[in-house]
C-alpha atoms as a PDB file:
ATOM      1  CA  UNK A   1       0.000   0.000   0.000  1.00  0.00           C
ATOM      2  CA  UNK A   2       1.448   3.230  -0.761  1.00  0.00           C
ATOM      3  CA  UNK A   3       1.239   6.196   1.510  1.00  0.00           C
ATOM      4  CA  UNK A   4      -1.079   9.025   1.316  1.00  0.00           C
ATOM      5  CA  UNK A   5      -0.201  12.126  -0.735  1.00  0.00           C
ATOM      6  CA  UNK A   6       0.643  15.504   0.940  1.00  0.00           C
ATOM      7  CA  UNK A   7      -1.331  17.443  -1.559  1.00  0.00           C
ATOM      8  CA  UNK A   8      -4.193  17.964   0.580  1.00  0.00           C
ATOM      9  CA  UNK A   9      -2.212  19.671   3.074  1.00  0.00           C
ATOM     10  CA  UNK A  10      -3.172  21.320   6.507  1.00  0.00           C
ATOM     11  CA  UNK A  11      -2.013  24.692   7.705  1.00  0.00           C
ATOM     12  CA  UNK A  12       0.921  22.854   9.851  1.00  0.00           C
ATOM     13  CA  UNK A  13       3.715  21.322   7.929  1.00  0.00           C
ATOM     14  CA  UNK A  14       4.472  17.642   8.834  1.00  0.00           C
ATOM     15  CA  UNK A  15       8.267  17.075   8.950  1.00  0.00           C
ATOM     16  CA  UNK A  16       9.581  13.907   9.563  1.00  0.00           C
ATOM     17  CA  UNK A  17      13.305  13.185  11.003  1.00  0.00           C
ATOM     18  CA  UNK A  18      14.577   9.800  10.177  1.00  0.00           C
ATOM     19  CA  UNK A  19      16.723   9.787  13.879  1.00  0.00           C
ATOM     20  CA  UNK A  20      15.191   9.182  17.271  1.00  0.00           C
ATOM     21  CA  UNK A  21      13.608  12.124  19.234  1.00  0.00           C
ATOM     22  CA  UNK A  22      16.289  14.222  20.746  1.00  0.00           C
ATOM     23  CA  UNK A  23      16.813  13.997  24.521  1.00  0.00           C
ATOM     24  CA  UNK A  24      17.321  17.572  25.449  1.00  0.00           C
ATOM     25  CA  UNK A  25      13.519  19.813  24.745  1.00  0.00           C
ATOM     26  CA  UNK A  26      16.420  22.168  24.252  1.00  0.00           C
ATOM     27  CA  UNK A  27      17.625  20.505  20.931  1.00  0.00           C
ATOM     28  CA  UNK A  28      17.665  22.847  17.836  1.00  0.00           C
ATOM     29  CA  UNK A  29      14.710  21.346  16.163  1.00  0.00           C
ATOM     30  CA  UNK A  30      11.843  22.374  18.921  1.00  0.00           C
ATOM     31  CA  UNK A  31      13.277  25.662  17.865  1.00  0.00           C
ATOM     32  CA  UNK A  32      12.474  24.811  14.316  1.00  0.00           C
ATOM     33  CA  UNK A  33       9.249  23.579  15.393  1.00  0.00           C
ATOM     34  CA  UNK A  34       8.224  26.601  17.581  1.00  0.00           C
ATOM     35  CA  UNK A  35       9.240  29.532  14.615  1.00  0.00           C
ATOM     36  CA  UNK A  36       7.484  27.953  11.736  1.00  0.00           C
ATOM     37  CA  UNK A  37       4.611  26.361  13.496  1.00  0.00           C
ATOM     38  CA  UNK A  38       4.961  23.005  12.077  1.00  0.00           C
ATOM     39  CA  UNK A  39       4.362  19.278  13.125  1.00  0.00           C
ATOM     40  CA  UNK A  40       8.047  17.640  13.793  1.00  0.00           C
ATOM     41  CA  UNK A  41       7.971  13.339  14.092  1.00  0.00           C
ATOM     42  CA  UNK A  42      11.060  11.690  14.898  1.00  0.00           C
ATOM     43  CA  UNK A  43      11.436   7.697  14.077  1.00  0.00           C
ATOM     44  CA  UNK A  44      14.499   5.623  13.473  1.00  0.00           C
ATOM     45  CA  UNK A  45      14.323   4.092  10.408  1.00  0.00           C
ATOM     46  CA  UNK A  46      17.460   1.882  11.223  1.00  0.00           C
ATOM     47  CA  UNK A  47      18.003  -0.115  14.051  1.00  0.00           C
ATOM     48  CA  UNK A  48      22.091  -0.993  15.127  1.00  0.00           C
ATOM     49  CA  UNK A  49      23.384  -4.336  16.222  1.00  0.00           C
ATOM     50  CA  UNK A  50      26.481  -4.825  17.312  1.00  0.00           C
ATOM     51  CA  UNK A  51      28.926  -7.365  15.632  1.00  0.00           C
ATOM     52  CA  UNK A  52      30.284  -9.858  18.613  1.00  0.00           C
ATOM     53  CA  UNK A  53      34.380 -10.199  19.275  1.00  0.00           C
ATOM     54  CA  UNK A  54      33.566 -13.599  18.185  1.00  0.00           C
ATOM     55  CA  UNK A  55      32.525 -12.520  14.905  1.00  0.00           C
ATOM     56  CA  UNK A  56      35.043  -9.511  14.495  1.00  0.00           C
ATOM     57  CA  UNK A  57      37.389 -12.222  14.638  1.00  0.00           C
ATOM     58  CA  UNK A  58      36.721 -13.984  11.932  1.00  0.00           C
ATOM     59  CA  UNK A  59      37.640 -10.901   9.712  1.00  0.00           C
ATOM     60  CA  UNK A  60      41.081 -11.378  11.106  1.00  0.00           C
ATOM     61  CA  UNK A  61      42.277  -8.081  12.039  1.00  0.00           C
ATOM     62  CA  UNK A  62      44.845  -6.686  14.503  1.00  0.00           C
ATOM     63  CA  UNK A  63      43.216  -3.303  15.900  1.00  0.00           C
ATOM     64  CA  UNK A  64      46.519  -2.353  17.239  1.00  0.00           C
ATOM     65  CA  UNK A  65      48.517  -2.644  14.232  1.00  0.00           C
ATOM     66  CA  UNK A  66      46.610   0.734  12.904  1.00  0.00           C
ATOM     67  CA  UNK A  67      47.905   3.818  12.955  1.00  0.00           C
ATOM     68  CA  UNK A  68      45.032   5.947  11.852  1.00  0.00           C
ATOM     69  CA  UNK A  69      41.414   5.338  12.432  1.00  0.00           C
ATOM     70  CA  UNK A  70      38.519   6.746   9.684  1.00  0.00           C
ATOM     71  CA  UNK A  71      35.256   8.001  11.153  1.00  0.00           C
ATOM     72  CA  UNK A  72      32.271   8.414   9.146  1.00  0.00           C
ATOM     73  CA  UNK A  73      29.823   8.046  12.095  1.00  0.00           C
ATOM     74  CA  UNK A  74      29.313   8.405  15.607  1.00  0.00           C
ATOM     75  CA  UNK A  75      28.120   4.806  15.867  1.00  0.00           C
ATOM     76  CA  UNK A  76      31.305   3.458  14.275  1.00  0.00           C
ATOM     77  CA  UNK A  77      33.093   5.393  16.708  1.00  0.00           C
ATOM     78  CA  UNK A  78      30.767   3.476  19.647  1.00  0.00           C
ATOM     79  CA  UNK A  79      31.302   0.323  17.831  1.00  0.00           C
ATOM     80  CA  UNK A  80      34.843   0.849  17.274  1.00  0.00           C
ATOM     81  CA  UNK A  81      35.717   1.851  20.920  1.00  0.00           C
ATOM     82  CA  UNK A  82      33.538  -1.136  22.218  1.00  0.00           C
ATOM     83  CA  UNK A  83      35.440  -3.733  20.408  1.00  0.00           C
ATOM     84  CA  UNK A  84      38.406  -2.651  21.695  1.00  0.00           C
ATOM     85  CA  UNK A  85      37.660  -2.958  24.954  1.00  0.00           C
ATOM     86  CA  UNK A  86      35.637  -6.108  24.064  1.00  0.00           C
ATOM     87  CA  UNK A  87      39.118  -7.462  23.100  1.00  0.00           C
ATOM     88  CA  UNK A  88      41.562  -5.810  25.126  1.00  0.00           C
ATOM     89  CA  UNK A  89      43.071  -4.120  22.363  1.00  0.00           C
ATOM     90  CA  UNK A  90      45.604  -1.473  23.283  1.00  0.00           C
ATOM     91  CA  UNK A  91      44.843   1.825  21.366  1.00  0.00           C
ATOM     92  CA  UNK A  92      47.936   3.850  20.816  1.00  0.00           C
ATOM     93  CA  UNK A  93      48.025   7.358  22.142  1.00  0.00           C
ATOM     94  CA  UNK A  94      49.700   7.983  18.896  1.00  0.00           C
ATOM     95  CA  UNK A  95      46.861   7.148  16.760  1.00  0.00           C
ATOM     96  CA  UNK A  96      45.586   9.787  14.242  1.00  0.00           C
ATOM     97  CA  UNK A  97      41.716  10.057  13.607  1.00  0.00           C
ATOM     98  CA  UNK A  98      40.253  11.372  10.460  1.00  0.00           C
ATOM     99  CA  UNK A  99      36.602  12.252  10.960  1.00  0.00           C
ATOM    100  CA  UNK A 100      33.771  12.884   8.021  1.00  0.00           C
ATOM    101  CA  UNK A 101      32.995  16.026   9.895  1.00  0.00           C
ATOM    102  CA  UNK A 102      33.410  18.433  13.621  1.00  0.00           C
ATOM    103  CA  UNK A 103      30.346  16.898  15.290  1.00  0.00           C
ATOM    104  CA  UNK A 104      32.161  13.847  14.559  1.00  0.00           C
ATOM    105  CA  UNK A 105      35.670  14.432  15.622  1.00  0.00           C
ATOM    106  CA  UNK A 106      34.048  16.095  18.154  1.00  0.00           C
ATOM    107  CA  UNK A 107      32.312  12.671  19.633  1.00  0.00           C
ATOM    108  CA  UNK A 108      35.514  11.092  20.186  1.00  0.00           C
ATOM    109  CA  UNK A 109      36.045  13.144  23.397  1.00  0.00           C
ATOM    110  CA  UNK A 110      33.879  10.227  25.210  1.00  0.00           C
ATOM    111  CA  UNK A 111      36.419   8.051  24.363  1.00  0.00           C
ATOM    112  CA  UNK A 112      39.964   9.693  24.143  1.00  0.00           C
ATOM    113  CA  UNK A 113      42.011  12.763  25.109  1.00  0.00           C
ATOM    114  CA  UNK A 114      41.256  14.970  22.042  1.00  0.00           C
ATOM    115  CA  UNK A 115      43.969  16.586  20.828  1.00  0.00           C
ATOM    116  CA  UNK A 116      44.045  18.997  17.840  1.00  0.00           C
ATOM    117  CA  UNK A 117      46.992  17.553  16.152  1.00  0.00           C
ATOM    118  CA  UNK A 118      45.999  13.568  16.213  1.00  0.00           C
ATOM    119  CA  UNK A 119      42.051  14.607  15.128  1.00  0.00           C
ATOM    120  CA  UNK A 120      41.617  16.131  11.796  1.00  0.00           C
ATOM    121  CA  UNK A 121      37.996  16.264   9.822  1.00  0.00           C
ATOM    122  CA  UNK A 122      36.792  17.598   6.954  1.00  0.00           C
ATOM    123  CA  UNK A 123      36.202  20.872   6.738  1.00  0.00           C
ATOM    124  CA  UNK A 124      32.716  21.184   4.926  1.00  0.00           C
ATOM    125  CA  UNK A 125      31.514  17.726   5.627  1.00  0.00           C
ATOM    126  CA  UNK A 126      31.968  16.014   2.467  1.00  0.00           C
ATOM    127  CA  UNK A 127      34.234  12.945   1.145  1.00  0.00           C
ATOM    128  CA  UNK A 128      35.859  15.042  -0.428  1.00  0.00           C
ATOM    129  CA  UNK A 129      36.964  17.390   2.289  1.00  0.00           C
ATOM    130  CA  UNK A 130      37.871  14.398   4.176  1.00  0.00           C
ATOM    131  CA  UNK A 131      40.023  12.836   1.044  1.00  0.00           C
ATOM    132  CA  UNK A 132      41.691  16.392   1.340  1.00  0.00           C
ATOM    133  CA  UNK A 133      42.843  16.148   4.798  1.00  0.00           C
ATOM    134  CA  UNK A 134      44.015  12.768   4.771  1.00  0.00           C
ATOM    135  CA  UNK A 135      45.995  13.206   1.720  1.00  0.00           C
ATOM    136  CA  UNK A 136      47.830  15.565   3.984  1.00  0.00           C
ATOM    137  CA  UNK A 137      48.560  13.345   6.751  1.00  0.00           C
ATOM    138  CA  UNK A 138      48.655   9.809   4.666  1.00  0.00           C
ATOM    139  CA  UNK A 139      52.270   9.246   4.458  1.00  0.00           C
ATOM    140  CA  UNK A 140      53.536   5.762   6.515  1.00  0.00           C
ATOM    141  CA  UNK A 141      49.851   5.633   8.432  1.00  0.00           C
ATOM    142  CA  UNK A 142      48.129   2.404   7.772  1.00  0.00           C
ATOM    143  CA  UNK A 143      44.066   3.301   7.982  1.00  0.00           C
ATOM    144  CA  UNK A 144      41.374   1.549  10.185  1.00  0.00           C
ATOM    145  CA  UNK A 145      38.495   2.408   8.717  1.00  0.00           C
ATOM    146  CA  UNK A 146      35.104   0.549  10.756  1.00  0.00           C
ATOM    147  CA  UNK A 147      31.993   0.468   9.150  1.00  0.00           C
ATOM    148  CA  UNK A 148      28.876  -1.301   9.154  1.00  0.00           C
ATOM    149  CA  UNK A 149      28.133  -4.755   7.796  1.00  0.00           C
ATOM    150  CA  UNK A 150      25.803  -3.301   5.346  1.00  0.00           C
ATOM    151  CA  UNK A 151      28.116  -0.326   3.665  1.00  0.00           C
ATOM    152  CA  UNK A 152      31.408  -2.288   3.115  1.00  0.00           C
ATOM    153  CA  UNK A 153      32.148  -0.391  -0.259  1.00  0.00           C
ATOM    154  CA  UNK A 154      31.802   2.772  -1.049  1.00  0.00           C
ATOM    155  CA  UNK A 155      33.364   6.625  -2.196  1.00  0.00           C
ATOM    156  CA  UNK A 156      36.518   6.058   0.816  1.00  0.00           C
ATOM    157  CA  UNK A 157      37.509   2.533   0.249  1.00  0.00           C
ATOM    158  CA  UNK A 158      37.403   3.251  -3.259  1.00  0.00           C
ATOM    159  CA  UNK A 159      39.854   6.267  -2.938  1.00  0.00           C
ATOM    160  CA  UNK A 160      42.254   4.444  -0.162  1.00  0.00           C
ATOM    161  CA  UNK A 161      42.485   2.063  -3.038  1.00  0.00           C
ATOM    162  CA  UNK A 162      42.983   4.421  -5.499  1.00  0.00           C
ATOM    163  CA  UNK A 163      46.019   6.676  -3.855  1.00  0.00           C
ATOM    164  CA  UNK A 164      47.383   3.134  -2.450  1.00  0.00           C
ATOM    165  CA  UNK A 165      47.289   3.526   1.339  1.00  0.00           C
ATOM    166  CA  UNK A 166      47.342   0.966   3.228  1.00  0.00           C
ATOM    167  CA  UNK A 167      43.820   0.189   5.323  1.00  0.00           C
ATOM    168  CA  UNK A 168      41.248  -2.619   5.975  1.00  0.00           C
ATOM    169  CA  UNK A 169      37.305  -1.894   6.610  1.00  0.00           C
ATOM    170  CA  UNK A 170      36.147  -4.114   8.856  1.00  0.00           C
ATOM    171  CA  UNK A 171      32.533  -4.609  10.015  1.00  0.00           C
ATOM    172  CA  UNK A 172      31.481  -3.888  13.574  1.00  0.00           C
ATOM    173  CA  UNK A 173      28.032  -3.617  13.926  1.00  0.00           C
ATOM    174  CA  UNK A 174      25.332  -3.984  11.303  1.00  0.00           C
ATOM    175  CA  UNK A 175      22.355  -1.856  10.242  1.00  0.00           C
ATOM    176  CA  UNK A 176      18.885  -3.367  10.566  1.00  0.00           C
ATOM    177  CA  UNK A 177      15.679  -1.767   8.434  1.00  0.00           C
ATOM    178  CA  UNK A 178      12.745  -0.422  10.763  1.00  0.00           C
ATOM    179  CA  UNK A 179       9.727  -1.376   9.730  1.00  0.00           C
ATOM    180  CA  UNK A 180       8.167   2.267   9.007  1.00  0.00           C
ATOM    181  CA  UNK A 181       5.043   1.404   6.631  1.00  0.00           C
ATOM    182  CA  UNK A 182       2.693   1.856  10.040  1.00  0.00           C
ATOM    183  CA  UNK A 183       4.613   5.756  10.060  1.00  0.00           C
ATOM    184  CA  UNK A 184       3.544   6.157   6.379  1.00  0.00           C
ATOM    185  CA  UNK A 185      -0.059   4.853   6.752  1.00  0.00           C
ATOM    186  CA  UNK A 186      -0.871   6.797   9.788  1.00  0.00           C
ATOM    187  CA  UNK A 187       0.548  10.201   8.211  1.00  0.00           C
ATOM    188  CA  UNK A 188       0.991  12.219   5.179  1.00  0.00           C
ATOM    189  CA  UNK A 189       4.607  13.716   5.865  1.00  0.00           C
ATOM    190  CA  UNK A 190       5.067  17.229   3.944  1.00  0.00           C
ATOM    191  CA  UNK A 191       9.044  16.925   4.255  1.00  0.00           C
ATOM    192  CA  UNK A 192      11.068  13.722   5.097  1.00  0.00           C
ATOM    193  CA  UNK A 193      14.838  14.561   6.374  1.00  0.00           C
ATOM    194  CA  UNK A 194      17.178  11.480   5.420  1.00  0.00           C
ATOM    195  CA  UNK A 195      20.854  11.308   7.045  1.00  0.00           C
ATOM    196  CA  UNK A 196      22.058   7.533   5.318  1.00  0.00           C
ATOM    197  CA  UNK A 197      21.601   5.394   2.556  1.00  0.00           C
ATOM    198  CA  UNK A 198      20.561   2.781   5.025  1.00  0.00           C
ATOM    199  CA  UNK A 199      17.611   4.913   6.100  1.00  0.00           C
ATOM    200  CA  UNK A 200      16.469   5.270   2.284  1.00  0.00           C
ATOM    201  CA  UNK A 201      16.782   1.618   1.903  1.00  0.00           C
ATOM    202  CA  UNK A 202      14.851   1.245   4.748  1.00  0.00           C
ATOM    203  CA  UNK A 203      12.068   3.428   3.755  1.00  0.00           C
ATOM    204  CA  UNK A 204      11.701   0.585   0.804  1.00  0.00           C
ATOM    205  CA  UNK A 205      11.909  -2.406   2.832  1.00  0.00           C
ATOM    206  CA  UNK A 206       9.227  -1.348   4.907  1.00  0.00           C
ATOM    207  CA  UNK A 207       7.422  -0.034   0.957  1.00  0.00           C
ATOM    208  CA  UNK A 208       8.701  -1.389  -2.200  1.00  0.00           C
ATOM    209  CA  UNK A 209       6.124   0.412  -4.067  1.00  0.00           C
ATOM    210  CA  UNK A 210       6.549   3.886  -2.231  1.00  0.00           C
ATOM    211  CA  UNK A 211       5.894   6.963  -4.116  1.00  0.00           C
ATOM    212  CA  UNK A 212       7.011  10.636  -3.009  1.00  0.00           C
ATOM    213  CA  UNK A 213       3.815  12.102  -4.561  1.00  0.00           C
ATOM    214  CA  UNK A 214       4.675  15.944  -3.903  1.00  0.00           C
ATOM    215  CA  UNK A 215       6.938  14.750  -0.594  1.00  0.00           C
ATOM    216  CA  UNK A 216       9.566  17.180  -0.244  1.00  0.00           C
ATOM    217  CA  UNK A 217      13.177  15.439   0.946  1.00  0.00           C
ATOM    218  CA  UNK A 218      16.430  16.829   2.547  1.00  0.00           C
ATOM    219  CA  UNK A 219      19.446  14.678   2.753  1.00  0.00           C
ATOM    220  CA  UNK A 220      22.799  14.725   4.742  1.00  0.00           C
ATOM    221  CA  UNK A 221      25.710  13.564   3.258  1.00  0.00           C
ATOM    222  CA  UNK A 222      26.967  12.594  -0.179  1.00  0.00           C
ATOM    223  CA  UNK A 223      26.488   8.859   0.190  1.00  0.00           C
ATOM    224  CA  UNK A 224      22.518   9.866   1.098  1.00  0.00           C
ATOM    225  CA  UNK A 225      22.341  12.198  -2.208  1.00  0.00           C
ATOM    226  CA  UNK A 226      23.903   9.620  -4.293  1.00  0.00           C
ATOM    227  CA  UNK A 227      21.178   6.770  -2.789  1.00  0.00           C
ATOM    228  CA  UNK A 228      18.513   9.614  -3.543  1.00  0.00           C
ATOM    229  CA  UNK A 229      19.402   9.755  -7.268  1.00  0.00           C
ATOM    230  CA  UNK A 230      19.806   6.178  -7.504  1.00  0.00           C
ATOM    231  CA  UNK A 231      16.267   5.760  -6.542  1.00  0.00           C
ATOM    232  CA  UNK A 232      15.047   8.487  -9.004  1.00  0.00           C
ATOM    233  CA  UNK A 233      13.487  11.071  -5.898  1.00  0.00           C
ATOM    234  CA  UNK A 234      13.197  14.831  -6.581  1.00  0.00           C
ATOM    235  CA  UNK A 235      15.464  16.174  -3.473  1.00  0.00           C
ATOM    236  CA  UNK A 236      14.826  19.309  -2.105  1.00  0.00           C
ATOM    237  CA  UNK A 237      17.384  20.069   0.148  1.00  0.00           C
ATOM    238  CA  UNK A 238      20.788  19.285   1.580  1.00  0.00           C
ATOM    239  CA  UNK A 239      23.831  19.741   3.630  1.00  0.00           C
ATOM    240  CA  UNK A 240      26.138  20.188   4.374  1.00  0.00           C
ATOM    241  CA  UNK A 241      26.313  23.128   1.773  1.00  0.00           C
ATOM    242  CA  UNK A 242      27.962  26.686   2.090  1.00  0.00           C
ATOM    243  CA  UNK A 243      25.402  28.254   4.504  1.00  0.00           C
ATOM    244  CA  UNK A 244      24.093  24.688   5.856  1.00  0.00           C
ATOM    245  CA  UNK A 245      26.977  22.741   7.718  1.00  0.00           C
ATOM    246  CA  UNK A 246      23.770  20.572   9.475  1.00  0.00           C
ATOM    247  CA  UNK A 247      20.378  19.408   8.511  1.00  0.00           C
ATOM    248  CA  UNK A 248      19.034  21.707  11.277  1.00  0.00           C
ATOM    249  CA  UNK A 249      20.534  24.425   9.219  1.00  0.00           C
ATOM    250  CA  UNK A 250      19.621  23.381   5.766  1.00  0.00           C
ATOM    251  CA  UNK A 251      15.979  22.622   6.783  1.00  0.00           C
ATOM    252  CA  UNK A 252      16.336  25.764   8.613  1.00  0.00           C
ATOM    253  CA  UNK A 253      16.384  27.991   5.519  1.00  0.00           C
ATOM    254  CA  UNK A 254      14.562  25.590   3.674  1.00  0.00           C
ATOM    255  CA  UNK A 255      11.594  26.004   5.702  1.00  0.00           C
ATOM    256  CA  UNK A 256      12.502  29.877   5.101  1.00  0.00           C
ATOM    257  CA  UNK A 257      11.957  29.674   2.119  1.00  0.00           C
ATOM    258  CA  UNK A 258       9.179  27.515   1.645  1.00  0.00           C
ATOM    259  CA  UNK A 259       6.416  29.240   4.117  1.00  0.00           C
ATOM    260  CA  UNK A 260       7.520  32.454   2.597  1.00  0.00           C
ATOM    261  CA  UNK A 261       6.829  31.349  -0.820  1.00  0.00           C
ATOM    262  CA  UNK A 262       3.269  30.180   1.092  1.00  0.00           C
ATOM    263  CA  UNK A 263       2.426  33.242   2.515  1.00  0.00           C
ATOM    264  CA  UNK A 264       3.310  35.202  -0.703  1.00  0.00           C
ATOM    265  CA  UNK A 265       0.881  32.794  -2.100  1.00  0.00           C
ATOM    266  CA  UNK A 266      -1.414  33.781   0.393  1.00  0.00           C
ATOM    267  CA  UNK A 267      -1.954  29.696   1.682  1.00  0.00           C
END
């Protein structure tokens, strides 16, 4: 069954974030929600398992032989410290990080004593800002770079390969597909904010047939855009972009934009 359209829209938008609710009533979005008077929903659409020690394993891999660790995620960073500790590997206070973005880098102060000159990320969020600092820094490092079960190749491992460094990407936890369709049937969501390819693939799991019908979608990431085109959706939105390091901010002035072109309407 496919979902309802938006077209017959009420006054209050109905914006869906693919993440869980936020802990803090303090987060960012409630601010969102309060300026523009619209309807937020937050809802996982992927669930994380951990991988066990028994089955890290198997992969064969010597944590402490790394020199640098790559960070797309704050749940490979969870993942990646819990293994360790899982196996009594010894981390080097040496070790370099390379994180997809600040928020990121960040993160790792729950695990280690952050220092400047061993954490590096990219600069505007993207692959390619990340390819830029580690081509900086890649000389003699050998790269760790965990991921999940489900995202084994992609725009990084291809590039380690390509410039010939030295890495392995092993899994440590695995992404599982919430079923969403009861979301879908219950609501007609205006906007729908996506943050990884897993939560698009998700969104078909749950609805192999799913049409956007008029949906408007914001994505985070260049992994997220590139499943968004592969699945031929209009996108609407996305960060991070020059003005919009975050979703918050690029659905910030996308929501900007879009009641003001309502209220010029006269909606």
């Amino acid at each position: 069954m496919e979902h309802k359209s938006p077209a017959s829209r009420n006054k209050v938008l109905q914006v869906l974030v693919t993440q869980p609710r936020p802990v803090s009533d303090k987060s960012p979005y409630f601010e969102l929600e309060r300026k523009y008077n619209i309807e937020l929903f937050f809802a996982p659409f992927i669930l994380i398992e951990p991988i066990t020690a028994k089955e890290f394993r198997r992969q064969k891999v010597d944590i402490a032989k790394f020199s640098a660790i790559i960070f797309t995620s704050k749940n490979a960073i969870d993942h990646f410290f819990r293994m360790c500790e899982e196996l009594k590997a010894n981390v080097s206070q040496e070790n370099k990080y390379f994180c997809i973005n600040e928020q990121v880098a960040l993160y790792l102060q729950k695990f280690i004593l952050y220092r400047k000159r061993k954490v590096f990320f990219s600069a505007d969020g993207t692959n390619k800002g990340l390819f830029d600092v580690i081509k900086k820094h890649k000389e003699n490092e050998s790269f760790l770079y965990p991921v999940s079960e489900n995202q084994q190749d992609n725009d990084i491992v291809n590039w380690l390969k390509d410039h010939n460094c030295e890495y392995t990407n092993p899994f440590m936890y695995r992404s599982i597909s919430a079923d969403v369709k009861g979301l879908f049937d219950q609501h007609a969501f205006d906007i729908i904010c996506f943050f990884t390819p897993s939560g698009i693939r998700s969104l078909y799991d749950s609805m192999p047939n799913y049409q956007q019908n008029g949906t408007m979608i914001g994505v985070f990431g260049s992994n997220t855009l590139h499943e968004i085109e592969m699945r031929g959706l209009s996108l609407h939105f996305k960060a991070p972009e020059p003005g919009s390091p975050s979703m918050i901010t690029a659905l910030d002035n996308f929501l900007a934009k879009t009641i003001g072109e309502k209220l010029a309407a006269g909606d």
